[in-house]
Protein backbone atom coordinates (compact mmCIF):
# COMPACT_ATOMS: atom_id res chain seq x y z
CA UNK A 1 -11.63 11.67 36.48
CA UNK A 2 -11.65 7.92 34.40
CA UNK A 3 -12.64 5.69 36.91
CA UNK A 4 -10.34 2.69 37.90
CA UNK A 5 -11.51 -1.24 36.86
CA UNK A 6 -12.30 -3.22 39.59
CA UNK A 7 -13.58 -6.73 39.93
CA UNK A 8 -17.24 -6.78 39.36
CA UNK A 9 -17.83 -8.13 36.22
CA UNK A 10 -15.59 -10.82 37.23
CA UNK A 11 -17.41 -11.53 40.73
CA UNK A 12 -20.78 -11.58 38.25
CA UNK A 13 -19.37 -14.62 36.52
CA UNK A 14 -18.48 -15.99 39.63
CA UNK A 15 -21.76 -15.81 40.98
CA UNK A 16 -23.92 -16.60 37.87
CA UNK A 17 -22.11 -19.59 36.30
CA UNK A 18 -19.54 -20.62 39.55
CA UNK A 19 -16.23 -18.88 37.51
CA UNK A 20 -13.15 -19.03 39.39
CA UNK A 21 -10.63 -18.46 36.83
CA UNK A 22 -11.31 -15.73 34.75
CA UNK A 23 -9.12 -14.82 31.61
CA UNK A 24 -9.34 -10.99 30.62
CA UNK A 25 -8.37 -10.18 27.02
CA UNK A 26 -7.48 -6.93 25.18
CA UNK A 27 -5.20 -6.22 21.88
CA UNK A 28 -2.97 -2.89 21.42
CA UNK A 29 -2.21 -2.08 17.95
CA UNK A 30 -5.24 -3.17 15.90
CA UNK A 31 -4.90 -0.05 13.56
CA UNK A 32 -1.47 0.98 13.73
CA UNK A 33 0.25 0.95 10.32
CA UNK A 34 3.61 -0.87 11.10
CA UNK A 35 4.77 -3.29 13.82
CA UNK A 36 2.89 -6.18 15.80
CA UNK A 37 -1.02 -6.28 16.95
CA UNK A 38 -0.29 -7.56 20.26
CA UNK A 39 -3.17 -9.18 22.21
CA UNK A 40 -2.78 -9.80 26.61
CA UNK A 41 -4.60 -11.98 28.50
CA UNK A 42 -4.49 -12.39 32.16
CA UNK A 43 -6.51 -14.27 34.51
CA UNK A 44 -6.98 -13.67 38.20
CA UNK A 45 -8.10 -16.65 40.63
CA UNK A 46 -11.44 -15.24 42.45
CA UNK A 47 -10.80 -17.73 45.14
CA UNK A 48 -6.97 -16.97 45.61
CA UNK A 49 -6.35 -15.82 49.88
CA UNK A 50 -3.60 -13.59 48.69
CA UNK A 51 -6.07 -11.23 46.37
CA UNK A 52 -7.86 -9.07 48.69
CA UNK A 53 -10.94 -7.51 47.53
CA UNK A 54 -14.04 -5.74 48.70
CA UNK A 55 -17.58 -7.81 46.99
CA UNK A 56 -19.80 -4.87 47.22
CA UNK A 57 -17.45 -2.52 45.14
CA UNK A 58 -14.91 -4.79 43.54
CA UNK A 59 -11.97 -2.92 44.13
CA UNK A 60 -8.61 -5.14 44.60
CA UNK A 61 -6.66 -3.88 47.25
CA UNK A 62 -2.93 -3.50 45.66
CA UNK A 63 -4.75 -2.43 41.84
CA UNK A 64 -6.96 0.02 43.22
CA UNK A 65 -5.45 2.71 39.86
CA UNK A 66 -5.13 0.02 37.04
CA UNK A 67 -7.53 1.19 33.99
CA UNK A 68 -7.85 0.83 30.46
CA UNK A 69 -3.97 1.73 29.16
CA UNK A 70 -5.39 4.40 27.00
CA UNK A 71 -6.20 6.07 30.11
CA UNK A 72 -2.88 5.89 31.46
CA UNK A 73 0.36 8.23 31.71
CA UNK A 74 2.88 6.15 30.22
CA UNK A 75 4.98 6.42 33.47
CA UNK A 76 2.20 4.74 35.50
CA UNK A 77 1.92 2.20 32.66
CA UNK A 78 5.14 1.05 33.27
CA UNK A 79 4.54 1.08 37.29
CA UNK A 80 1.70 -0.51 37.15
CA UNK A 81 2.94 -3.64 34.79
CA UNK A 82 5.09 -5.33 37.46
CA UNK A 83 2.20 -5.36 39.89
CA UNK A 84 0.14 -6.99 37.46
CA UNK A 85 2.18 -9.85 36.64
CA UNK A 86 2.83 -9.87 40.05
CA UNK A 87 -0.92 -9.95 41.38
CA UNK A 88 -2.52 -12.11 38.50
CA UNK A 89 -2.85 -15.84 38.40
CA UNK A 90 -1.62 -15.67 35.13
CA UNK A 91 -0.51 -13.60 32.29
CA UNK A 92 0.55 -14.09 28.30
CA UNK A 93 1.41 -11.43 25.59
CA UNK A 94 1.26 -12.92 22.16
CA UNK A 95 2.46 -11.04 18.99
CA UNK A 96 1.68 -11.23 15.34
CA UNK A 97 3.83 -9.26 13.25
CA UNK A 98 2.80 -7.55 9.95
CA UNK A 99 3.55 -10.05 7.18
CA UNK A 100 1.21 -12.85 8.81
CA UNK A 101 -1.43 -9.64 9.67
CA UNK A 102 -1.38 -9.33 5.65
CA UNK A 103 -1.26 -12.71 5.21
CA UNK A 104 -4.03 -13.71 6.73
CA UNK A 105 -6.10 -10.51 7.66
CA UNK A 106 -6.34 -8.66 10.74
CA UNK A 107 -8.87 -10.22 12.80
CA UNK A 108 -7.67 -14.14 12.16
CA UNK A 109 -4.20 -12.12 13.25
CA UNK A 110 -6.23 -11.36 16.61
CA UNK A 111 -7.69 -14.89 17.08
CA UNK A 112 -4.51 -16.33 16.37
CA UNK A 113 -3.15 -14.51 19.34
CA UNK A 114 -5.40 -14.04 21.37
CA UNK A 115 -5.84 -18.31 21.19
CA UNK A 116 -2.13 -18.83 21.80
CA UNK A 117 -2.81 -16.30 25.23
CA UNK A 118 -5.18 -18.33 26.24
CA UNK A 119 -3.52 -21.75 25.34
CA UNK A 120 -0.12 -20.28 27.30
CA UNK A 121 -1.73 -19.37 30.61
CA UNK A 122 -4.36 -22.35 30.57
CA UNK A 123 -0.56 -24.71 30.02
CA UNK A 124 0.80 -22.76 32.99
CA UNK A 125 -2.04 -22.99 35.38
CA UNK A 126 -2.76 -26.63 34.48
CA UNK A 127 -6.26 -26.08 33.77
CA UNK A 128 -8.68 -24.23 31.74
CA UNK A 129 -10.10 -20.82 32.47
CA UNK A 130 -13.88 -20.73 33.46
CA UNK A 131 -14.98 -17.97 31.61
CA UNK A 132 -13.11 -15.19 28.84
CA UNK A 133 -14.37 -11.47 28.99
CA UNK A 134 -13.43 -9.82 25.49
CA UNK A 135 -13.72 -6.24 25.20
CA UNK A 136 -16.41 -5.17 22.46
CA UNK A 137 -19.77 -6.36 21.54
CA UNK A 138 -18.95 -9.72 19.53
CA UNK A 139 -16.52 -13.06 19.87
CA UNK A 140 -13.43 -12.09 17.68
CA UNK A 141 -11.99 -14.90 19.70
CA UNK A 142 -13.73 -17.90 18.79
CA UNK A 143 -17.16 -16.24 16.99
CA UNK A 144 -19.15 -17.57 19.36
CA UNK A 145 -18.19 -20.99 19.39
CA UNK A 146 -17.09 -21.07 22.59
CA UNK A 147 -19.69 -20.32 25.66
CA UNK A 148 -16.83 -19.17 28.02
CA UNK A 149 -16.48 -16.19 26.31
CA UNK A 150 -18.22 -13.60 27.27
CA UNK A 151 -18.02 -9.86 25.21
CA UNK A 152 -18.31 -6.82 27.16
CA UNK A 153 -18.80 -3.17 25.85
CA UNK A 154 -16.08 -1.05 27.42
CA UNK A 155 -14.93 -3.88 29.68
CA UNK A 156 -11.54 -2.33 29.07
CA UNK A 157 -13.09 0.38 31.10
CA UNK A 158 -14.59 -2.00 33.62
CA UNK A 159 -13.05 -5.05 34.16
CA UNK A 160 -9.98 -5.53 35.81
CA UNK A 161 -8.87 -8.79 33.96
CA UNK A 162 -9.20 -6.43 31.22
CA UNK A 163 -7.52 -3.40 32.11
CA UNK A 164 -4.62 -5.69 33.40
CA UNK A 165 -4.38 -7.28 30.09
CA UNK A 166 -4.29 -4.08 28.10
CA UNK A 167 -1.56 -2.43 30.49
CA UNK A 168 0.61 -5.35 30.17
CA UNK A 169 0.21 -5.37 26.21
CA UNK A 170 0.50 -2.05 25.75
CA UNK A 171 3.55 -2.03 27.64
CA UNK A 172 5.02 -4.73 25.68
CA UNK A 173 4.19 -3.54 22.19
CA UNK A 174 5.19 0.21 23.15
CA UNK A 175 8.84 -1.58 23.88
CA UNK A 176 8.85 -3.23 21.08
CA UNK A 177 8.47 -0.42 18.35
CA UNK A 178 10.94 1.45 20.25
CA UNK A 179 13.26 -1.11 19.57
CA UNK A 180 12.12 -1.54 16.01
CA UNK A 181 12.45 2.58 15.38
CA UNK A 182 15.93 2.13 16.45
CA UNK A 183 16.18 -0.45 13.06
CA UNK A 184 14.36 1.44 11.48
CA UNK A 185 14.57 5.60 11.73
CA UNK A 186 12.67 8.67 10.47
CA UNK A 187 9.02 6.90 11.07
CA UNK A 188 8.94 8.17 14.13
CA UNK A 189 7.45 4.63 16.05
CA UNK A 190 9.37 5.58 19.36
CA UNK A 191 6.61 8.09 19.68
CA UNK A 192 3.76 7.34 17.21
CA UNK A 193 3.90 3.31 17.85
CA UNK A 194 3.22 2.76 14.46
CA UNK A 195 0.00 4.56 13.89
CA UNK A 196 -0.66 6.60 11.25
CA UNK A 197 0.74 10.08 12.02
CA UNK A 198 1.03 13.08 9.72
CA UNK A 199 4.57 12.73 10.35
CA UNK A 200 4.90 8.54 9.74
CA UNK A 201 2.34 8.75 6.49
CA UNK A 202 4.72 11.45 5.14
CA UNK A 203 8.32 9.18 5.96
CA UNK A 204 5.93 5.90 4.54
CA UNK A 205 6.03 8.29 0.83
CA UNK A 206 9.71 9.61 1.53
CA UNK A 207 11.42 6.91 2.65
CA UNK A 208 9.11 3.60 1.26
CA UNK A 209 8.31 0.95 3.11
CA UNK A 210 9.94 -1.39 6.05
CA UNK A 211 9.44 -5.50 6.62
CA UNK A 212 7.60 -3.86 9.34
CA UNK A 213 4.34 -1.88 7.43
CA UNK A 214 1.52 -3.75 6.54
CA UNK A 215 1.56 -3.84 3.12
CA UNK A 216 -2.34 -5.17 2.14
CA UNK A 217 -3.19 -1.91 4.31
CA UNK A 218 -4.18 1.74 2.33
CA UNK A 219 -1.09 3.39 4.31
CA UNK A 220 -0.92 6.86 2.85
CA UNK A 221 -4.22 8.53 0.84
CA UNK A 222 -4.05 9.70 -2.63
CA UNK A 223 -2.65 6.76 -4.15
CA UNK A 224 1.03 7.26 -3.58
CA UNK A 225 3.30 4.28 -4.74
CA UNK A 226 5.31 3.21 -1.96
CA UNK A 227 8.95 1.16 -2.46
CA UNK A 228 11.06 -0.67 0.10
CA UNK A 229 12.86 1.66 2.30
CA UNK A 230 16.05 -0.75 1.52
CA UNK A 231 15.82 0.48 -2.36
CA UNK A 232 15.98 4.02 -1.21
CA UNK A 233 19.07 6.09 -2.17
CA UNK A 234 20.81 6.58 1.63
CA UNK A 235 20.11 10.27 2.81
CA UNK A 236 23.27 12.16 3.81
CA UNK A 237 21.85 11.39 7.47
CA UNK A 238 21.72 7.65 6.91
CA UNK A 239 24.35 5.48 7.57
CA UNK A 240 23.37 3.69 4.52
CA UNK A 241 22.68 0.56 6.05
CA UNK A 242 18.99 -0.73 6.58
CA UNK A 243 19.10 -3.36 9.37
CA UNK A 244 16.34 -6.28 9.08
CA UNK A 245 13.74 -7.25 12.04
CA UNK A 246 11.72 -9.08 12.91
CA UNK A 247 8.76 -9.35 15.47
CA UNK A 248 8.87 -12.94 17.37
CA UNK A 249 5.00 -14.58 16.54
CA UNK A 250 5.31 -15.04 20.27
CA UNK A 251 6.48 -14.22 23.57
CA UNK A 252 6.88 -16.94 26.41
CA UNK A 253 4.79 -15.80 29.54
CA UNK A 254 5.30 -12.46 31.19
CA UNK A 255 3.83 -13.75 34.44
């Protein structure tokens, strides 16, 4: 059984370079072939009376269950979202949509939001974080110019900041595709959440392309030539009208 994230990596910080406020930080949607990559970041306030927590193990009392989202029915997903926002000092989920992810790449897509996280829950606390724990091995945050930040292999796994983060943007994205299937049908992105399914990669060739694929992305194999979905002849099971969307660059805070 996956074990649940607790607070040690956090309490480290705390006790190596005085951290109070950490920020944790995790994206959902970094190779999906349509919609948003969504990046969360929440902090939690070490110091805060009202979070209860044992030093020796970590564990929160209250998010003794959150983990990594991947490891995560989506039923206790959604139950455990509320008590994040709830519990944490502070919480932001940023969105870029597709066109500025082809644009200006995928990883300055992740910066981008994972910066305007970080500026939106330093604005509401009214100060800056002490330290940033990334999941991976390297800074795609600030690459390495900033010393808060801190990288952590599997911290997804480990950290709670972390784990919180992920839930919460996981949560959010997952919403948001389901919305965006309803605009846009027979991809299948209420279940596959954009990613690359048999199923998706063989409506991308059938039914060409929505303002919601990322277009500089190889989306099917073999060299297929996509068109816009909106040039397509309606099916006798469309309606025969294509709806626009759009994903908002960004969401106010969530916490």
């Amino acid at each position: 059984m996956p074990e649940n994230a607790t607070l040690l990596p956090e309490l480290a910080l705390a006790s190596s370079i005085g951290a109070r406020y950490v920020a944790g930080v995790d994206e959902v949607g970094r190779g999906a072939l349509a919609g948003p990559v969504t990046v969360g970041v929440t902090v939690f306030d070490l110091y805060e009376s009202g979070l209860e927590y044992c030093p020796t193990t970590g564990v929160v009392e209250g998010l003794d269950g959150v983990r990594d989202s991947k490891l995560l029915t989506a039923a206790a997903r959604q139950r455990w979202a509320p008590v994040v926002l709830e519990r944490a000092a502070s919480c932001s989920v940023q969105h870029r949509e597709a066109a500025r992810i082809d644009q200006i790449g995928i990883t300055a897509a992740l910066r981008e939001a994972g910066l305007a996280g970080l500026d939106e829950v330093e604005n509401s606390l009214g100060l800056a974080v002490d330290a940033v724990i990334l999941d991976g091995s390297h800074d795609w945050l600030t690459g390495g110019a900033s010393p808060r930040v801190h990288p952590l292999v599997k911290a997804d796994v480990k950290a709670l900041s972390v784990a919180s983060a992920s839930v919460v943007a996981k949560v959010r994205r997952d919403a948001l595709m389901a919305d965006l299937a309803q605009q846009h049908p027979g991809y299948g992105w209420e279940s596959n959440r954009g990613y690359g399914s048999a199923a998706h990669r063989a409506a991308l060739v059938e039914r060409g392309l929505t303002p919601q694929h990322r277009r500089s992305w190889k989306l099917v194999p073999g060299g297929h030539s996509l068109r816009d979905a909106a040039l397509r002849a309606p099916s006798a099971g469309d309606s025969g009208r294509h709806v626009a969307s759009s994903v908002p660059p960004q969401e106010r805070p969530v916490g």
